[in-house]
N, C-alpha and C. Protein backbone atom coordinates (compact mmCIF):
# COMPACT_ATOMS: atom_id res chain seq x y z
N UNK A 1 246.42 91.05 61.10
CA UNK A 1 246.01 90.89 62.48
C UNK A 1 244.59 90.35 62.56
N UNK A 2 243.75 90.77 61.86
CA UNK A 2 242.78 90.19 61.95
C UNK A 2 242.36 88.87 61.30
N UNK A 3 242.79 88.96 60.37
CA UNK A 3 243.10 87.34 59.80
C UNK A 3 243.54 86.37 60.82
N UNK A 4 244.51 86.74 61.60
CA UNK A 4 245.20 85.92 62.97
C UNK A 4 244.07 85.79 63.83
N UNK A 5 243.77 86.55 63.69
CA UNK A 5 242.84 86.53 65.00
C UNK A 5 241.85 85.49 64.99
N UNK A 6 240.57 85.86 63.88
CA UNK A 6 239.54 85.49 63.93
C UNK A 6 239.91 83.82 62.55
N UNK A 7 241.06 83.89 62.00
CA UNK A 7 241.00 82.28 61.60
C UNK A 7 242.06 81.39 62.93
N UNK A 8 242.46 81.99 63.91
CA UNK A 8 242.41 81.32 65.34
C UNK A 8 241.25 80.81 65.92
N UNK A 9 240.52 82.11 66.07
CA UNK A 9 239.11 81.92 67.24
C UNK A 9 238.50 80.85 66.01
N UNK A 10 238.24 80.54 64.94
CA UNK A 10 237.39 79.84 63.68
C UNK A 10 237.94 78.24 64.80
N UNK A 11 239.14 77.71 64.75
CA UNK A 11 239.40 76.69 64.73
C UNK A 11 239.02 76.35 66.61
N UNK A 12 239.59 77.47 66.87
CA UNK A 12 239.20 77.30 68.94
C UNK A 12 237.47 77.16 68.97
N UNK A 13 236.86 78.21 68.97
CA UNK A 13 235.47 77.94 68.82
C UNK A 13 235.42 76.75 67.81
N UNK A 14 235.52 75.70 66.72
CA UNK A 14 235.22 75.09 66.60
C UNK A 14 235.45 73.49 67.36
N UNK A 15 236.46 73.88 68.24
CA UNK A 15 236.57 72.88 68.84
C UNK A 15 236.02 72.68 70.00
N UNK A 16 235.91 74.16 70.78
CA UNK A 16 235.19 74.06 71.89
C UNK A 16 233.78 73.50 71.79
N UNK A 17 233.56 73.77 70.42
CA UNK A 17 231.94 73.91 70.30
C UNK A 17 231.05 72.03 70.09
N UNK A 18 232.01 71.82 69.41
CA UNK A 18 231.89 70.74 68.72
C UNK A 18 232.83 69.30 69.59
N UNK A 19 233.48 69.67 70.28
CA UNK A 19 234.04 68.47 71.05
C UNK A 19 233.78 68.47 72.91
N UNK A 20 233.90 67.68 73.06
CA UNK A 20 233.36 67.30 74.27
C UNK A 20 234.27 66.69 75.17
N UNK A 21 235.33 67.55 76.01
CA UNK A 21 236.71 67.19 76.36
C UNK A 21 236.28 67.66 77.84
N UNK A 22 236.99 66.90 79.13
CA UNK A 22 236.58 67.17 79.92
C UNK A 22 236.98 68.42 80.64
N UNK A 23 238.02 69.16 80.29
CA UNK A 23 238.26 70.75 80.43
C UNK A 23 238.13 71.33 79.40
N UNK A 24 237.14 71.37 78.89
CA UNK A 24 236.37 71.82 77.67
C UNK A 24 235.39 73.60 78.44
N UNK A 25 235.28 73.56 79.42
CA UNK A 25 234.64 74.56 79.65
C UNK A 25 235.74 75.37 80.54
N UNK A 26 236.98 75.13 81.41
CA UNK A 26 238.16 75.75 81.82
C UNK A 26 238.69 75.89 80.43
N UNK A 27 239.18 75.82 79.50
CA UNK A 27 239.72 76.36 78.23
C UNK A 27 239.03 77.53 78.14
N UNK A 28 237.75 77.40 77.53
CA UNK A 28 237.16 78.32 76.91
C UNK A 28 236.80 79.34 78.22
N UNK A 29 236.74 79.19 79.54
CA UNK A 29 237.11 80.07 80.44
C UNK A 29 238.43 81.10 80.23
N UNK A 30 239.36 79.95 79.96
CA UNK A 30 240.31 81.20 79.87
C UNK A 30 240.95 81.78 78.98
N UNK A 31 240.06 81.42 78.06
CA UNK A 31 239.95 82.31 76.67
C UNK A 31 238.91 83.58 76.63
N UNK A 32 237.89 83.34 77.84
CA UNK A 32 237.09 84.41 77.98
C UNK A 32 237.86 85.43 78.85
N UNK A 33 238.50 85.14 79.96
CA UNK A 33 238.67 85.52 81.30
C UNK A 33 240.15 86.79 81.33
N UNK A 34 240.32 86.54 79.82
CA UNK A 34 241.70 87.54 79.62
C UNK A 34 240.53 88.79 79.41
N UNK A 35 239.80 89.00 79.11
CA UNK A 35 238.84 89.94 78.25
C UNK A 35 238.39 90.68 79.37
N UNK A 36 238.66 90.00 80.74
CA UNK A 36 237.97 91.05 81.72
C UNK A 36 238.79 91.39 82.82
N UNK A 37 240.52 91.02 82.45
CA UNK A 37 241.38 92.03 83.06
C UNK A 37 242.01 93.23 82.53
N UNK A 38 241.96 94.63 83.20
CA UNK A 38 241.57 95.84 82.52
C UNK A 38 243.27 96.19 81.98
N UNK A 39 243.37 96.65 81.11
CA UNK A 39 244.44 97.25 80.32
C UNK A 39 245.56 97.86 81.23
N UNK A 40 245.03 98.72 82.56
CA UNK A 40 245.99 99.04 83.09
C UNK A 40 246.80 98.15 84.28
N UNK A 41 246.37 96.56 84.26
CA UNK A 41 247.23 95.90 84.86
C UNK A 41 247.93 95.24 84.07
N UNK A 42 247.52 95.22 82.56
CA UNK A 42 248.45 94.37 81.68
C UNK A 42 249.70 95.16 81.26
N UNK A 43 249.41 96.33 81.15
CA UNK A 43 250.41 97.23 80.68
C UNK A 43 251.88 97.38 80.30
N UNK A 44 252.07 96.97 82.60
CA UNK A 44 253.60 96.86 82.40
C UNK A 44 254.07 95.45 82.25
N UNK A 45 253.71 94.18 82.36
CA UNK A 45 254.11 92.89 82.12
C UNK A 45 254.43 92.77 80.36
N UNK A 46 253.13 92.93 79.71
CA UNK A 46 253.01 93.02 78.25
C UNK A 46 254.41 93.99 77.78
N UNK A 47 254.65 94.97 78.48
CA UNK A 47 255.58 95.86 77.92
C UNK A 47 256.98 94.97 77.65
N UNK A 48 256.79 94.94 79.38
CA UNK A 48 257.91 93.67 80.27
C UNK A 48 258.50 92.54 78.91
N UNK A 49 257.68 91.84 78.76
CA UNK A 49 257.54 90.90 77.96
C UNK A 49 257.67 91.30 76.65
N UNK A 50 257.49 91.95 75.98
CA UNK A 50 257.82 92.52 74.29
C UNK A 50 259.04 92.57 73.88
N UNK A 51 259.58 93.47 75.28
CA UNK A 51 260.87 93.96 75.48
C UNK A 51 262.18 92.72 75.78
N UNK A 52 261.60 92.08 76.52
CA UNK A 52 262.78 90.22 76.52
C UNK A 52 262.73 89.65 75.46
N UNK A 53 261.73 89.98 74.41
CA UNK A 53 260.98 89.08 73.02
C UNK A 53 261.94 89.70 72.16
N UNK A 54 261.74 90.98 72.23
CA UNK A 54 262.81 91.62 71.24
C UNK A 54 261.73 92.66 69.90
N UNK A 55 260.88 92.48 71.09
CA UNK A 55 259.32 93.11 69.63
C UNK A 55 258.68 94.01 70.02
N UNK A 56 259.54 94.88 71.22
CA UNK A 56 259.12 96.26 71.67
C UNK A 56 259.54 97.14 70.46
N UNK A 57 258.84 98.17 70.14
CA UNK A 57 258.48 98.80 69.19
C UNK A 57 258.91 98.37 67.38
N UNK A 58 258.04 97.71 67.01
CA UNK A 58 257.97 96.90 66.36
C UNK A 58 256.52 96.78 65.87
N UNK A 59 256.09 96.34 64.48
CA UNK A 59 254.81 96.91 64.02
C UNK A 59 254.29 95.00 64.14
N UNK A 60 255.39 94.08 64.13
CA UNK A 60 254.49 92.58 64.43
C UNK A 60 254.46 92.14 65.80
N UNK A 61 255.20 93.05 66.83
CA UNK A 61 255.17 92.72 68.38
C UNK A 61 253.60 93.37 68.31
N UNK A 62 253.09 94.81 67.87
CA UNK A 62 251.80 94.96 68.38
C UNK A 62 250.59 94.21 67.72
N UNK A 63 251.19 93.65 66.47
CA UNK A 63 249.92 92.47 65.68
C UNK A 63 249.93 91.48 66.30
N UNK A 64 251.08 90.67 67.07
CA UNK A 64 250.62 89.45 67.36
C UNK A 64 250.22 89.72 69.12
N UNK A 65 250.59 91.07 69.54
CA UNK A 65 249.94 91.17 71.27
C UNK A 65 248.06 91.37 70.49
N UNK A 66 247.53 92.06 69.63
CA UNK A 66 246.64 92.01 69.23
C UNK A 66 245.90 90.76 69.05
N UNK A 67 246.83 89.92 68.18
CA UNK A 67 245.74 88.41 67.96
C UNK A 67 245.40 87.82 68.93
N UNK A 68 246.38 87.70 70.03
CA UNK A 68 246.47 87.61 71.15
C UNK A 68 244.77 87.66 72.16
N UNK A 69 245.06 88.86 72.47
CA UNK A 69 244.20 90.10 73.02
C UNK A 69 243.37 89.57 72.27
N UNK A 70 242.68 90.05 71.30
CA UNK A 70 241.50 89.79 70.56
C UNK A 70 240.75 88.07 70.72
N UNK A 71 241.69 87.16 70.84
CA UNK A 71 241.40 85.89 70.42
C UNK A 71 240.23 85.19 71.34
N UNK A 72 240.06 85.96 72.64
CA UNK A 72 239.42 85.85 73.87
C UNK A 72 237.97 86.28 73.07
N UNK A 73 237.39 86.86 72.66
CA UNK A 73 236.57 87.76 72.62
C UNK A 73 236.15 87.35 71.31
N UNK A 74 237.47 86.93 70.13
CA UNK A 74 236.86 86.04 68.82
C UNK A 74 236.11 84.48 69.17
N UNK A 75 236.88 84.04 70.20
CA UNK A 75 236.36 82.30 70.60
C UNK A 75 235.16 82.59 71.04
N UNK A 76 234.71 83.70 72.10
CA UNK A 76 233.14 83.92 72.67
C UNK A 76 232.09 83.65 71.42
N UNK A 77 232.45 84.65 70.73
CA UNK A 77 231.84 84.78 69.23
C UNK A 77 231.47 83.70 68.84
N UNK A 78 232.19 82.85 68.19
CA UNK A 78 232.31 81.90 66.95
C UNK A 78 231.91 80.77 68.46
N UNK A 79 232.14 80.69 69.22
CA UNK A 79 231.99 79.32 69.58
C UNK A 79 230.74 79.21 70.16
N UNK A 80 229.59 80.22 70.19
CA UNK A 80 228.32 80.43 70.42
C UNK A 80 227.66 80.21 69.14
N UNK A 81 228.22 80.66 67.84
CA UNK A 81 227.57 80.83 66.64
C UNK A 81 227.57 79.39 65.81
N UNK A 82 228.69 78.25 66.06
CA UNK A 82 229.04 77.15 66.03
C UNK A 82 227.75 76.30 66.77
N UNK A 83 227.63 76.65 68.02
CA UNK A 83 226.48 75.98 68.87
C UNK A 83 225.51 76.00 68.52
N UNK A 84 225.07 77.43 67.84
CA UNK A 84 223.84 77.80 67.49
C UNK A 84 223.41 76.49 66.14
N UNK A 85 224.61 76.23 65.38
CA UNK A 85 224.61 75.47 64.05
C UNK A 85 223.51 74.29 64.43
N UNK A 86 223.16 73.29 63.41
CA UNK A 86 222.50 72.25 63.18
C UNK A 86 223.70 71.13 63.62
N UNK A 87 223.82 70.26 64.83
CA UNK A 87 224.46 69.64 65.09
C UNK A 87 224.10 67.88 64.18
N UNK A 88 223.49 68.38 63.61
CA UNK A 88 223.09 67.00 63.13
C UNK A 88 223.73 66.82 61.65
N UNK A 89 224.01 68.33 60.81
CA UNK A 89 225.23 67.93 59.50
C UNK A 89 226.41 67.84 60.18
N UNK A 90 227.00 68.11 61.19
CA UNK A 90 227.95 67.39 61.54
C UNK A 90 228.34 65.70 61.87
N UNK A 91 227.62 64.93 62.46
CA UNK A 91 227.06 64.16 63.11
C UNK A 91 227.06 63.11 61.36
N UNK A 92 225.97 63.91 60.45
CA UNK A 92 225.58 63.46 59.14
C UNK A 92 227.21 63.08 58.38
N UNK A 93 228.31 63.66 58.64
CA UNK A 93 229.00 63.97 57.74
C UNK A 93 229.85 62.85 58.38
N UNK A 94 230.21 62.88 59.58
CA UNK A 94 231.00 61.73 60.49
C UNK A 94 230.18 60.19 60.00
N UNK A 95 228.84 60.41 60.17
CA UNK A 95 228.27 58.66 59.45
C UNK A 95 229.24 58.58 58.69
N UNK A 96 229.46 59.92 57.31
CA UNK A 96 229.47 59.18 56.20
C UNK A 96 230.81 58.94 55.96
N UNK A 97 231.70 58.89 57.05
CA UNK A 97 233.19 59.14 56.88
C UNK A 97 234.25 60.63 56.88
N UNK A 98 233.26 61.43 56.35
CA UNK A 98 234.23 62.20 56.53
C UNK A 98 235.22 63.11 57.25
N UNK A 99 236.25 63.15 57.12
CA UNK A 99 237.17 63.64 58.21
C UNK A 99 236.96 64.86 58.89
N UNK A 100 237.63 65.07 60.20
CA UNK A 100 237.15 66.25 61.03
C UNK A 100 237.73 67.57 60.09
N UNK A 101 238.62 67.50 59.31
CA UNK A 101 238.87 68.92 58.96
C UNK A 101 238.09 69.41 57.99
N UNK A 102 237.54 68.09 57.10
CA UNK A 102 236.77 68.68 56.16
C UNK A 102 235.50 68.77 56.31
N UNK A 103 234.97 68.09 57.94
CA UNK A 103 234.01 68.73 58.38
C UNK A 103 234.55 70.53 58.11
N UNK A 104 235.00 70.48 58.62
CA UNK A 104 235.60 72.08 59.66
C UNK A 104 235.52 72.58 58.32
N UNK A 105 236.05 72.55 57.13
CA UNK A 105 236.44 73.23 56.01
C UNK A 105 235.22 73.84 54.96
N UNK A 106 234.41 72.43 54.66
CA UNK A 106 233.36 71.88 53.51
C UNK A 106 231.89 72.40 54.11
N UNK A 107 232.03 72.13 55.72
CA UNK A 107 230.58 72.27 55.53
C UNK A 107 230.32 73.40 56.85
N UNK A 108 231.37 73.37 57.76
CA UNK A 108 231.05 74.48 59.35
C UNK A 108 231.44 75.85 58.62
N UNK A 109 232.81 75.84 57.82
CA UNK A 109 232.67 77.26 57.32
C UNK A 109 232.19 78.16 56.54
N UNK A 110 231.53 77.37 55.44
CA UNK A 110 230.89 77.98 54.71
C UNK A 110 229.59 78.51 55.35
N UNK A 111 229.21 77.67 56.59
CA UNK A 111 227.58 78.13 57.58
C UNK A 111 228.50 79.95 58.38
N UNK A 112 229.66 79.92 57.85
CA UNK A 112 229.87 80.85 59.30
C UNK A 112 230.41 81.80 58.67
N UNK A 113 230.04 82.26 57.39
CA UNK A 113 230.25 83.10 56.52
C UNK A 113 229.72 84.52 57.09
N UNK A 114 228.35 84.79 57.74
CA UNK A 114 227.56 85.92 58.31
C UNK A 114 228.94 86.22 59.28
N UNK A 115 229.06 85.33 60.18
CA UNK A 115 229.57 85.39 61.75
C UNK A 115 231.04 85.82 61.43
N UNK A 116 231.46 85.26 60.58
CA UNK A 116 233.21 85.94 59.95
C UNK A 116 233.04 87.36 59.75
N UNK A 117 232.53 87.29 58.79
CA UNK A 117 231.94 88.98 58.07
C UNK A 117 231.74 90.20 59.90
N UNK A 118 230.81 89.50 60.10
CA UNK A 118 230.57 90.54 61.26
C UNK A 118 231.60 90.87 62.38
N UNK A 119 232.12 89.62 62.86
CA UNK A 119 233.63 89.55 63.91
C UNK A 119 234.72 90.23 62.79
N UNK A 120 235.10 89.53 61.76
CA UNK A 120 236.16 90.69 60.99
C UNK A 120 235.47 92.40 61.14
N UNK A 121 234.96 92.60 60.20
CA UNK A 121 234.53 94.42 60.86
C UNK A 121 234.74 94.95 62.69
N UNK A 122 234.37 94.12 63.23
CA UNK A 122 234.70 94.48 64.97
C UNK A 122 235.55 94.59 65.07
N UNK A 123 236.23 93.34 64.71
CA UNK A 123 237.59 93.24 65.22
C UNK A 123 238.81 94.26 64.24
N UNK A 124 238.40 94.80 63.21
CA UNK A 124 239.44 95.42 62.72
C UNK A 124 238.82 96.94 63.17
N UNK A 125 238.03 97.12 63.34
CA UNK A 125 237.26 98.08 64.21
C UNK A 125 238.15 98.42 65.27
N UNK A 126 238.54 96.91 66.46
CA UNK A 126 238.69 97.36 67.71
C UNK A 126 240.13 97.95 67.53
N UNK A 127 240.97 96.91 66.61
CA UNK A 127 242.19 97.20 66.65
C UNK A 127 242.78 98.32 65.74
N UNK A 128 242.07 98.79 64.62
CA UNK A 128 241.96 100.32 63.53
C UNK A 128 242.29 101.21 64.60
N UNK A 129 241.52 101.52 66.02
CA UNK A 129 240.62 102.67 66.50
C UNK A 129 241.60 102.16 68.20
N UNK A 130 242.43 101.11 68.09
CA UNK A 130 243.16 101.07 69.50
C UNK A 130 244.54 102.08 69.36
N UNK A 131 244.68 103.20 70.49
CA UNK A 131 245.48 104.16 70.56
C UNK A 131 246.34 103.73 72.26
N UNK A 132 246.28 103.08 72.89
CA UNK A 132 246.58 102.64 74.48
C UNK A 132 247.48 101.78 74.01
N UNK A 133 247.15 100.75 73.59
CA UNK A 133 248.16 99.65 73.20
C UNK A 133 249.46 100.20 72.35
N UNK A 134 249.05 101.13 71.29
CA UNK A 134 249.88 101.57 70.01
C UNK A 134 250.96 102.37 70.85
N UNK A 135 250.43 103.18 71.80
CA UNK A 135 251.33 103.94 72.43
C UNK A 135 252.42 103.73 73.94
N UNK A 136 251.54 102.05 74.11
CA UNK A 136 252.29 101.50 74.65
C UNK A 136 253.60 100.80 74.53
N UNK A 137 252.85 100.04 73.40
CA UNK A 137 254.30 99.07 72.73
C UNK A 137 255.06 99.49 71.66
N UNK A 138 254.77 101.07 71.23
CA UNK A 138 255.57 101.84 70.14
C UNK A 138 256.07 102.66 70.62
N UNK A 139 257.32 103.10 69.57
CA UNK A 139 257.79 104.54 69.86
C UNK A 139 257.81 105.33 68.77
N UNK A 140 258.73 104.84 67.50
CA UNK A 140 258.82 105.47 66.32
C UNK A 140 257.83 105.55 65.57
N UNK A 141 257.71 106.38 64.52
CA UNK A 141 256.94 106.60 63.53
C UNK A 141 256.73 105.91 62.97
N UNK A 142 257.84 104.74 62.64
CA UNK A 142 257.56 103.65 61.55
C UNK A 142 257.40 102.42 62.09
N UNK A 143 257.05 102.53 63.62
CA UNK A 143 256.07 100.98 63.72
C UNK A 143 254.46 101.65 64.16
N UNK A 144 254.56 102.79 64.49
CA UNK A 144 252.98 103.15 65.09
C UNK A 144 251.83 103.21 63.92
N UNK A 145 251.08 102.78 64.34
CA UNK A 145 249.53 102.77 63.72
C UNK A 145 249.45 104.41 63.18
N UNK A 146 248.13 104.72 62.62
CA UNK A 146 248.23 106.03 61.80
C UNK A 146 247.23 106.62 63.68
N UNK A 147 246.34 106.29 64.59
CA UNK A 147 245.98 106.64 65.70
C UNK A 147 246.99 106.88 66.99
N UNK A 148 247.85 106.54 66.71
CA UNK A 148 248.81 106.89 67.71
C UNK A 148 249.70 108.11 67.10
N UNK A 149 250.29 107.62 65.67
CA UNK A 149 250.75 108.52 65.11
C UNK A 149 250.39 110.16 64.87
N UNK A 150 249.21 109.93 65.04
CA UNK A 150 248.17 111.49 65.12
C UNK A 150 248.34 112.33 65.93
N UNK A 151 249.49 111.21 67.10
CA UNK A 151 248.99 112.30 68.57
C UNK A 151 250.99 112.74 68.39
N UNK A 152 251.14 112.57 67.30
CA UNK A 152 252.41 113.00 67.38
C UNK A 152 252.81 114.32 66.68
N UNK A 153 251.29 114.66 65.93
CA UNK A 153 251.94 115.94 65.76
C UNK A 153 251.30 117.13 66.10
N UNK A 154 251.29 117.02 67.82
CA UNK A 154 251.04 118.03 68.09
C UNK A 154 252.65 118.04 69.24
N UNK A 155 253.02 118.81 69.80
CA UNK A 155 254.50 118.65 70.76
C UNK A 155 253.90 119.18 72.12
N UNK A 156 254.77 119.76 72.74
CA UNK A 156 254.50 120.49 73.52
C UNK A 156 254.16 121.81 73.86
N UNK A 157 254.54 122.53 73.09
CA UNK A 157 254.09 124.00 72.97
C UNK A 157 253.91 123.83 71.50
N UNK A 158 253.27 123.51 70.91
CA UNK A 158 252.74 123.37 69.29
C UNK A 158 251.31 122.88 69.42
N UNK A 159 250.70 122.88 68.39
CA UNK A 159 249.17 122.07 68.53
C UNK A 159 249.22 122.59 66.60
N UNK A 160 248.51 121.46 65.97
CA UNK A 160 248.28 121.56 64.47
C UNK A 160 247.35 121.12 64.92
N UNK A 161 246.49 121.94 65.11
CA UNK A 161 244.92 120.96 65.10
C UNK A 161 244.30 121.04 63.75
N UNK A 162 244.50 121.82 62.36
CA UNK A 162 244.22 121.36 61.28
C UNK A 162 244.59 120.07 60.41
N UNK A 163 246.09 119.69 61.13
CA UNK A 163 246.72 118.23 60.85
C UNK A 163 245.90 117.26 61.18
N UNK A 164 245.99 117.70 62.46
CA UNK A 164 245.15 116.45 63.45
C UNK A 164 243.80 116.49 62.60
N UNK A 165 243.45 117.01 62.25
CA UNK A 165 241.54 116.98 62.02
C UNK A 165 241.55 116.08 60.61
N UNK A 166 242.56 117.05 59.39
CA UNK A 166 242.79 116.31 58.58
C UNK A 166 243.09 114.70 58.73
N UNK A 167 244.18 114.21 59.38
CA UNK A 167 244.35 113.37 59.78
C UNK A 167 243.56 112.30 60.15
N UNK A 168 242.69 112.93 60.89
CA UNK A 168 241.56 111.96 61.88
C UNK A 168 240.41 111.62 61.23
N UNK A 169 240.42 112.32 59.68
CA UNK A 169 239.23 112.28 58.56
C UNK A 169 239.63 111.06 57.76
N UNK A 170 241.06 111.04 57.51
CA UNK A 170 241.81 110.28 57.08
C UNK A 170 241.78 108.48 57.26
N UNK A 171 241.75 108.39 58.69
CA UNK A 171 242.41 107.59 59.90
C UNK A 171 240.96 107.04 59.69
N UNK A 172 239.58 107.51 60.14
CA UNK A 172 238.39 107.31 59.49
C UNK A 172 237.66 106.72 58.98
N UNK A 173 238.26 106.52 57.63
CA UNK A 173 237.50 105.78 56.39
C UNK A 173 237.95 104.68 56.02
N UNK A 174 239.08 104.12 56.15
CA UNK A 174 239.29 102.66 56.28
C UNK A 174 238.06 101.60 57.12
N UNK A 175 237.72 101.73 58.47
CA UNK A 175 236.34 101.06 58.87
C UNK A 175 235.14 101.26 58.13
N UNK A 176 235.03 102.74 57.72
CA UNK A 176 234.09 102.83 57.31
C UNK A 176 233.55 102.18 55.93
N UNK A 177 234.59 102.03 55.43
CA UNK A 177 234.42 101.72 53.96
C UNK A 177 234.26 99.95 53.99
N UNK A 178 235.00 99.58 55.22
CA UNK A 178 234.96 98.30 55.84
C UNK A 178 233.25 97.61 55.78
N UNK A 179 232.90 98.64 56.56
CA UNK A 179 231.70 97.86 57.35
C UNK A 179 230.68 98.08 56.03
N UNK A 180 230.59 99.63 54.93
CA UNK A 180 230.07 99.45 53.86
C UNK A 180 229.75 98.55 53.36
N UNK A 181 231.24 97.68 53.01
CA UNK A 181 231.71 96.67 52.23
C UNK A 181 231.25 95.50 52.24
N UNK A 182 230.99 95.38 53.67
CA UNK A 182 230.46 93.79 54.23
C UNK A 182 229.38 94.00 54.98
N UNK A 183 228.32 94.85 54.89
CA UNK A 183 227.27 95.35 55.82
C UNK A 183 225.93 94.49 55.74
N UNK A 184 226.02 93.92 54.31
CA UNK A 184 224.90 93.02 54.37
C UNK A 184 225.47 91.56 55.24
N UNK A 185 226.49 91.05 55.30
CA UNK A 185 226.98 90.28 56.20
C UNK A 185 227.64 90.53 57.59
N UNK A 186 227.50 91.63 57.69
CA UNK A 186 227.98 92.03 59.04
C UNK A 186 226.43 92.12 59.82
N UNK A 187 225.02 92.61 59.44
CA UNK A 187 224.05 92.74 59.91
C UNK A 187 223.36 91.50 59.63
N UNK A 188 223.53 90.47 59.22
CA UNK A 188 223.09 88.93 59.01
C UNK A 188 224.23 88.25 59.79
N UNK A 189 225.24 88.36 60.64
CA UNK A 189 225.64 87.58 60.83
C UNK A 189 225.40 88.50 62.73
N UNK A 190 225.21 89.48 62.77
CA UNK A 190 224.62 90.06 64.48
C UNK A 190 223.18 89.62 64.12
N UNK A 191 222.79 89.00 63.28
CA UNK A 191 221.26 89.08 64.11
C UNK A 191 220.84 87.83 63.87
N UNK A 192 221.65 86.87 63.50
CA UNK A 192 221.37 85.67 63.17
C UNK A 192 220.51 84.79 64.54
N UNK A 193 221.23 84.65 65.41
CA UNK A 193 220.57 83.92 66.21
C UNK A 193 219.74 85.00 67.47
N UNK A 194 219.43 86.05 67.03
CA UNK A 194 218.19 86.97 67.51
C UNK A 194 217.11 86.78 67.68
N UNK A 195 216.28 86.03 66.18
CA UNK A 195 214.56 85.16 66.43
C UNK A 195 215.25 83.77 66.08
N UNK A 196 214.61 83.20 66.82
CA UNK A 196 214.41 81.66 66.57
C UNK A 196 213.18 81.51 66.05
């Protein structure tokens, strides 16, 4: 899911950023503009819709409503951090012939190495730690996330709150070990364009 996501937003932000189309700023509007309608009006359509798809409860109906969802909020990202770039090795690379992808490939991604690093940790962040969605578009045990799954074992007149705790220690350390992992690029790629 996050791979989907943010090598989507890589190619959208690079196009928004870098091309000059005359609904070039309505696109990237409404790639922003999903991000600020609230969860509880999407709810029942998204459900609506999973369910005609055939990917109501299902562990790739909630990855690809995720890439989805997320992709708004990856393009903001990357297509600011793209802007921020030296427009002139682009520009340099077109003199010299070379093609737009290997612009995109050879020389924009390797600059956006910080900005990957930091949007991957968020974004597996947002979607690790999303319990609304999981319990929306799941039912069974064996498509739900391990955060939704948590809230399943308590019933109705039962409560394991030593499960749950265990559990939630559990559920936990996957980000954490995440952001460990990539922390020198996750904090170089938020503070990059901070001082000029």
């Amino acid at each position: 899911t996050v791979i989907g996501a943010v090598g989507l937003s890589l190619m959208t932000g690079f196009a928004l950023a870098v091309y000059g189309f005359r609904a070039n700023i309505l696109v990237f509007f409404m790639f922003v503009a999903g991000n600020f309608v609230p969860f509880q009006i999407l709810m029942v359509p998204v459900r609506d819709m999973t369910l005609q798809l055939g990917m109501y409860d299902t562990w790739y109906g909630l990855a690809l409503f995720h890439i989805a969802f997320q992709t708004g909020f990856c393009t903001l990202f990357m297509r600011n951090f793209i802007k921020a770039l030296p427009f002139e090795l682009i520009e340099a690379a077109r003199v010299e012939g070379v093609k737009e992808w290997r612009i995109f490939w050879f020389i924009v991604l390797p600059l956006m190495r910080p900005a990957i690093a930091a949007l991957s940790v968020l974004v597996f962040t947002f979607i690790w730690n999303d319990f609304f969605w999981a319990t929306v578009l799941t039912q069974g045990v064996d498509s739900q996330p391990i955060t939704a799954g948590l809230s399943s074992l308590n019933g109705q007149w039962i409560a394991q709150w030593h499960l749950v705790s265990a559990g939630s220690i559990v559920a936990a350390l996957p980000p954490v070990a995440m952001f460990f992992l990539m922390q020198k690029h996750f904090i170089a790629g938020l503070t990059l364009g901070a001082v000029k």
